[in-house]
Protein backbone atom coordinates (compact mmCIF):
# COMPACT_ATOMS: atom_id res chain seq x y z
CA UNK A 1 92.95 168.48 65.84
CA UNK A 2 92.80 170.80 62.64
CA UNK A 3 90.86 169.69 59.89
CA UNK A 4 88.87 170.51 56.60
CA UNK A 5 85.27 171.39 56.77
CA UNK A 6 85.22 169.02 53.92
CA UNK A 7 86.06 166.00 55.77
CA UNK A 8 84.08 166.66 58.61
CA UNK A 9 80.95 164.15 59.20
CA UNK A 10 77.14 165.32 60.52
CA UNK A 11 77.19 166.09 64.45
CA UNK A 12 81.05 167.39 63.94
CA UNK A 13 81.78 170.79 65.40
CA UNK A 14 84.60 172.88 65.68
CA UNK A 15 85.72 176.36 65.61
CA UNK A 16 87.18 177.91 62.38
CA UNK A 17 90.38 178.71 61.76
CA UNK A 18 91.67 179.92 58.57
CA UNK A 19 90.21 180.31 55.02
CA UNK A 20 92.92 179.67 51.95
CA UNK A 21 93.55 182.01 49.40
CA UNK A 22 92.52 185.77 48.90
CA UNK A 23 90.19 185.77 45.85
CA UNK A 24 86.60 185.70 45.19
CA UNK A 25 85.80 182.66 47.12
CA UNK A 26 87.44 184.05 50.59
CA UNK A 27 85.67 187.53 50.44
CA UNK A 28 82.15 185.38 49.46
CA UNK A 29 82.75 182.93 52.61
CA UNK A 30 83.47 186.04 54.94
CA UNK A 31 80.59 188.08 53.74
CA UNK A 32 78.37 184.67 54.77
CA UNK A 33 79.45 184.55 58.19
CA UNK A 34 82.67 181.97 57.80
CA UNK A 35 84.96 183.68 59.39
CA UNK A 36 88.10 182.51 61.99
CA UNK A 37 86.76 182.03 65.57
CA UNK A 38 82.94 181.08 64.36
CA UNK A 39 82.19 177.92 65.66
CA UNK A 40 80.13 175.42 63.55
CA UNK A 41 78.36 172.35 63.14
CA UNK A 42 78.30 170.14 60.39
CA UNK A 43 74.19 168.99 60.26
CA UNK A 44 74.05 167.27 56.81
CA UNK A 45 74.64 165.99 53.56
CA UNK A 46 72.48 166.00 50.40
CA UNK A 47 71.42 162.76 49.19
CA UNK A 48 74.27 162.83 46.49
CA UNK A 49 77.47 164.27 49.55
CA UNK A 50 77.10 167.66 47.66
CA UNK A 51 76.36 169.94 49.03
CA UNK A 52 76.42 169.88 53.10
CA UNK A 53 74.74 172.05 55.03
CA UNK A 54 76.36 173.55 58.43
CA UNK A 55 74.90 175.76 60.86
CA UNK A 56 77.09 179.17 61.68
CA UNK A 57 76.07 182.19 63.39
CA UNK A 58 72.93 180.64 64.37
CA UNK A 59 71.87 180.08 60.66
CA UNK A 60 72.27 177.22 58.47
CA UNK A 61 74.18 177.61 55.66
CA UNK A 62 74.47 174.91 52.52
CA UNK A 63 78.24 174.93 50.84
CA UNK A 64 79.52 173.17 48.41
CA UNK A 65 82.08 170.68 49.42
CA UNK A 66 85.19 172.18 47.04
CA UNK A 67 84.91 175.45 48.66
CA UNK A 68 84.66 173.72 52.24
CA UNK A 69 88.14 172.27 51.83
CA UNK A 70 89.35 175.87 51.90
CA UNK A 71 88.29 176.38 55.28
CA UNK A 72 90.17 174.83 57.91
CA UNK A 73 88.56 173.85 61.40
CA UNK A 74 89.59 173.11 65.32
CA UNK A 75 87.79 169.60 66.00
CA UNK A 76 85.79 169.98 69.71
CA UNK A 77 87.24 167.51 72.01
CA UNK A 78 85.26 164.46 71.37
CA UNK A 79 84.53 161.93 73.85
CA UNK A 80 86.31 158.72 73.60
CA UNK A 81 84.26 155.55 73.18
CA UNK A 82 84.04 153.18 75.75
């Protein structure tokens, strides 16, 4: 299932798959790391939902949650609950 970093929830993980647009905010994403194929995992919001901070690349990495709904990620087949 493809979703937006943005409405992933802590513990979520996924691999990346595309990044929208071309400007500024795509070549700033890519130079942090955020790039198709990195896998991630969502570990937390701040107190307020804004920012949340994932970990990619083995580092964490805070993001603001307008510029995660440009990034588009491959849930990891979650276990369903018995």
């Amino acid at each position: 299932m493809i979703r937006q970093l943005s409405d992933l929830k802590p513990g979520q993980s996924g691999i990346v798959k595309t990044i929208a647009g071309s400007g500024p905010l795509h070549q700033r994403l890519i130079a942090m790391g955020v790039t198709p194929g990195a896998w991630l995992i969502v570990r937390k919001f701040a107190p307020l939902g804004d920012p949340m901070e994932i970990n990619i690349r083995n580092y964490s990495l805070s993001i603001r949650k307008k510029d995660a709904g440009a990034i588009s990620v491959e849930l990891e087949q979650e276990e369903p609950a018995i």
